[in-house]
C-alpha atoms as a PDB file:
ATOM      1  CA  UNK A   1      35.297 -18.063  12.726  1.00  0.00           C
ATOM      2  CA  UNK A   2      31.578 -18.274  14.992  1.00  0.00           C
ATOM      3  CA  UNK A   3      30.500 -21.051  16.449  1.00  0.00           C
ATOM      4  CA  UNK A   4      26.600 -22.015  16.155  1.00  0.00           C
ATOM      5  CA  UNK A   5      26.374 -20.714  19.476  1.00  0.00           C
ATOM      6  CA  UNK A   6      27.614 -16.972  18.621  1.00  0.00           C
ATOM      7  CA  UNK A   7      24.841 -17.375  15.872  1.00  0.00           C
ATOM      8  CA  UNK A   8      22.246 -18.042  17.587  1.00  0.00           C
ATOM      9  CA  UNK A   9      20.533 -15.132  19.439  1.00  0.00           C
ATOM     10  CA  UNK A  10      17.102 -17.001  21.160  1.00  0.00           C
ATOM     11  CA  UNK A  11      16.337 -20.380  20.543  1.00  0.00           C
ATOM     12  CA  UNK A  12      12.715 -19.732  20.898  1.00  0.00           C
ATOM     13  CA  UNK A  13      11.379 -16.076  20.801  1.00  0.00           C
ATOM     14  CA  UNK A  14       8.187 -17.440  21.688  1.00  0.00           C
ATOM     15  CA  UNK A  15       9.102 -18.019  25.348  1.00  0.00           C
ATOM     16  CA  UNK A  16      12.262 -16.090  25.283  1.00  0.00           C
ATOM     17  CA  UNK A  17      12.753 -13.872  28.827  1.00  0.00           C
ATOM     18  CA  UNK A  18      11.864 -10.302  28.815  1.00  0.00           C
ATOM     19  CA  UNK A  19      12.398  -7.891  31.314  1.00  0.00           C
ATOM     20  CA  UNK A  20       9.715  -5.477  32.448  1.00  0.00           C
ATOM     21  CA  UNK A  21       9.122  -1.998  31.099  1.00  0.00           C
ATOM     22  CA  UNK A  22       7.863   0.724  32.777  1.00  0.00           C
ATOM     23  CA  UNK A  23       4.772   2.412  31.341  1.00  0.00           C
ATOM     24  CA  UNK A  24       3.768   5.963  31.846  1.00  0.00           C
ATOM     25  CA  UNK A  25       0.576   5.968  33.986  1.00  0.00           C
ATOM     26  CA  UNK A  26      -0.648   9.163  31.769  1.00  0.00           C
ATOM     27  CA  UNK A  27      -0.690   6.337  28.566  1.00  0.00           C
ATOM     28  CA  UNK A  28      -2.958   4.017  29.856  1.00  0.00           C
ATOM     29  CA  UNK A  29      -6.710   4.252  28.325  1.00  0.00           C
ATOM     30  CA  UNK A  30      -7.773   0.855  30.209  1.00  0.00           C
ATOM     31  CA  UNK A  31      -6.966  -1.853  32.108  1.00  0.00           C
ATOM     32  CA  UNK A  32      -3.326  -2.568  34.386  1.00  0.00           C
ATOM     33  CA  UNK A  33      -1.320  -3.566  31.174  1.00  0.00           C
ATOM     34  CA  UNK A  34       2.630  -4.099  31.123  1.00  0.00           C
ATOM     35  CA  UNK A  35       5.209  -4.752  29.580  1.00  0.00           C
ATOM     36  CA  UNK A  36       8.604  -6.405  28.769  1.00  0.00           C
ATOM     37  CA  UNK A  37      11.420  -6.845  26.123  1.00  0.00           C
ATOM     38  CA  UNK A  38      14.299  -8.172  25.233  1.00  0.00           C
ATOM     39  CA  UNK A  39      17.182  -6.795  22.893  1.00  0.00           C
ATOM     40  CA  UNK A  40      18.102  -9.894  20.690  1.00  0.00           C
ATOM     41  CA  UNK A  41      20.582  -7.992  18.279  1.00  0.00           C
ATOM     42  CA  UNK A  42      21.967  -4.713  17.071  1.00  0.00           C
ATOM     43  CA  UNK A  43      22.572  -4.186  13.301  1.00  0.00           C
ATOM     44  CA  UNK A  44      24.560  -0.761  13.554  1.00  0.00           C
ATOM     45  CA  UNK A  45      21.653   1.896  14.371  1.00  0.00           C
ATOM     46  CA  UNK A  46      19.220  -1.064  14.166  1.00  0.00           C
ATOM     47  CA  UNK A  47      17.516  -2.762  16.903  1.00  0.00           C
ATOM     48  CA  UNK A  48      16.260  -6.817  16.858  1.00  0.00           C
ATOM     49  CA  UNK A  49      13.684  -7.628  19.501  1.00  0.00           C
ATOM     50  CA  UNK A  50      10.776  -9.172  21.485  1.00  0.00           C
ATOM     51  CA  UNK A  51       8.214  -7.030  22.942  1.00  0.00           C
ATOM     52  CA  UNK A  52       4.993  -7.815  24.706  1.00  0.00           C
ATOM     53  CA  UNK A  53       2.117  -6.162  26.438  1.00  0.00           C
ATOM     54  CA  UNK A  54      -0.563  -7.911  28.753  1.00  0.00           C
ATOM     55  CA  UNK A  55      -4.402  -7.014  28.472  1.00  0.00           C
ATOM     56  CA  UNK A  56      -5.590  -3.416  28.516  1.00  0.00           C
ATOM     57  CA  UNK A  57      -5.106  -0.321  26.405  1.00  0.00           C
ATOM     58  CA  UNK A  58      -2.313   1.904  26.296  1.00  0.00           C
ATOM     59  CA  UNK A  59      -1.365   5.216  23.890  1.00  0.00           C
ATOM     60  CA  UNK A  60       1.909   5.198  21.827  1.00  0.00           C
ATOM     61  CA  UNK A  61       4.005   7.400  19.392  1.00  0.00           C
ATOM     62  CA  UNK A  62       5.917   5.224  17.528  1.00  0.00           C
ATOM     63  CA  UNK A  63       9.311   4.818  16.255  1.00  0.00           C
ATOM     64  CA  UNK A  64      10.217   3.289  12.938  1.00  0.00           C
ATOM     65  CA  UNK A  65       9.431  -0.315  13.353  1.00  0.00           C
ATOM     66  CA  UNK A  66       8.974  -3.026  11.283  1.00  0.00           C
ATOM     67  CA  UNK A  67       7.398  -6.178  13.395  1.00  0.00           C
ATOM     68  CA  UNK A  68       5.945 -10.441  13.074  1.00  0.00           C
ATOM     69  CA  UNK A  69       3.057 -11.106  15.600  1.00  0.00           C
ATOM     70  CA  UNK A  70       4.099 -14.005  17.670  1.00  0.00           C
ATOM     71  CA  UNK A  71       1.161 -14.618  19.694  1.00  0.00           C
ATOM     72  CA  UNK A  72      -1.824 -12.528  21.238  1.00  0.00           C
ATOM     73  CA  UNK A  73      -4.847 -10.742  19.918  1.00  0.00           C
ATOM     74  CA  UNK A  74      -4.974  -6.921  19.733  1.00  0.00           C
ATOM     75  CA  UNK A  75      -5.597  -4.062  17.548  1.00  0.00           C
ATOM     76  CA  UNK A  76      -3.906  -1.097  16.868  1.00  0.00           C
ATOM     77  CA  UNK A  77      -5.672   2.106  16.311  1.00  0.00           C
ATOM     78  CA  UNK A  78      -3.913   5.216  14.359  1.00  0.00           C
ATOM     79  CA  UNK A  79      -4.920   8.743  14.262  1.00  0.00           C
ATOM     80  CA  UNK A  80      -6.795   8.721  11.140  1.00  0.00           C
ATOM     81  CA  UNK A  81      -9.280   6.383  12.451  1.00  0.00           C
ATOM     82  CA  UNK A  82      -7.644   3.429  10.350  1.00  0.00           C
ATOM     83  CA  UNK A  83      -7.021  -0.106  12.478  1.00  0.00           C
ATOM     84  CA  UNK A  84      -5.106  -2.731  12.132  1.00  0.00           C
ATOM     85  CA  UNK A  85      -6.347  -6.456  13.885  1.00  0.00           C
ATOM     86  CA  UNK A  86      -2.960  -8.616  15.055  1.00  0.00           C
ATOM     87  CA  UNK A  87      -2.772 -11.892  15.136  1.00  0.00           C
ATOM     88  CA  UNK A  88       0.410 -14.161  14.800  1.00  0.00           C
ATOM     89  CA  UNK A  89       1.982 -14.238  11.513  1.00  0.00           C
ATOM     90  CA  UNK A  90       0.949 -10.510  11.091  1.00  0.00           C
ATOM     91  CA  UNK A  91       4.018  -8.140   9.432  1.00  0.00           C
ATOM     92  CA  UNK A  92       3.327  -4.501  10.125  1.00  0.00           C
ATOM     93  CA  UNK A  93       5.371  -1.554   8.992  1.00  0.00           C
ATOM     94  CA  UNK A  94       5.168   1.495  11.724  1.00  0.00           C
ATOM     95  CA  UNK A  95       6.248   5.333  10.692  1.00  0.00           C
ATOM     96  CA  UNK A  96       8.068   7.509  13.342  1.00  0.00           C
ATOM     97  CA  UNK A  97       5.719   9.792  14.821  1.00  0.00           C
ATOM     98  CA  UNK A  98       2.568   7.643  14.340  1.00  0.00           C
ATOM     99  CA  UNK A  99       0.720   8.383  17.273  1.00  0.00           C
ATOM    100  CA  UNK A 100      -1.372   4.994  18.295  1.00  0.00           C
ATOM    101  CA  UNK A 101      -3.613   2.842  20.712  1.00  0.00           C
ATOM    102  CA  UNK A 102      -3.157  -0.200  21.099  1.00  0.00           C
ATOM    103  CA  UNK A 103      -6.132  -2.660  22.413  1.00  0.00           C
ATOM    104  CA  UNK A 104      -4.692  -5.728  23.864  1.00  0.00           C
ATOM    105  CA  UNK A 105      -7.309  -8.782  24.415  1.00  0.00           C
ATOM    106  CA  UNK A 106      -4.558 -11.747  25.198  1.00  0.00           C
ATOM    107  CA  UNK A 107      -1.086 -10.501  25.571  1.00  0.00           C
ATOM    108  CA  UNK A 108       0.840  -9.761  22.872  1.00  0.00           C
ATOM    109  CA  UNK A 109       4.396 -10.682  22.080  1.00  0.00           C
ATOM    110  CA  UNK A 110       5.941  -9.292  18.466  1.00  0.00           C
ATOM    111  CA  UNK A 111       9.489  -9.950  17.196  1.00  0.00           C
ATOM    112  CA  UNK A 112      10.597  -6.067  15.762  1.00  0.00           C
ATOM    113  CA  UNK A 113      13.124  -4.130  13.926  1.00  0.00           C
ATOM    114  CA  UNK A 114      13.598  -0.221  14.520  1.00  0.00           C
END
């Protein structure tokens, strides 16, 4: 049988410790931005997470991802000139192969899914 403590995988994702990522100096648009994550679970193929970026703008394909804004300000621009404004308590579905650019004002940290 688990204990509490087997169950619980962050006791607060809001400050939970990330490690640094490296980002590909070819997809930054603007500003020094970087960023971190941390692997919380994995559900068989599927991936439980925090990510977060600092300021500045960066280009992305994406993966399938489901994700909860926990903090920050951004947007996230796709392709067919749609946008999306994040904000915490934002749920946002992505689709593998979206290509994206995400503007980050005050860094953003998501809990995802892929």
């Amino acid at each position: 049988m688990d204990s509490v403590d087997d169950r619980v995988v962050s006791v607060d994702v809001r400050t939970h410790a990330l490690t640094g990522d490296a980002l590909d100096p070819s997809d930054v648009v603007a500003g020094v931005p970087q960023t971190a994550s941390a692997v919380l679970a994995a559900l068989g193929d599927t991936e439980v997470g925090i990510w977060e970026m600092t300021a500045g703008t960066v280009r992305d394909t994406e993966v399938d991802e489901v994700f909860v804004v926990l903090s920050g300000d951004a947007t996230v621009r796709f392709e067919d000139r749609s946008a999306l404004e994040l904000r915490p308590g934002v749920a946002v579905r992505l689709h593998a192969g979206d290509r994206t650019v995400w503007e980050v004002r005050e860094r953003l940290r998501k809990v995802y899914v892929a």
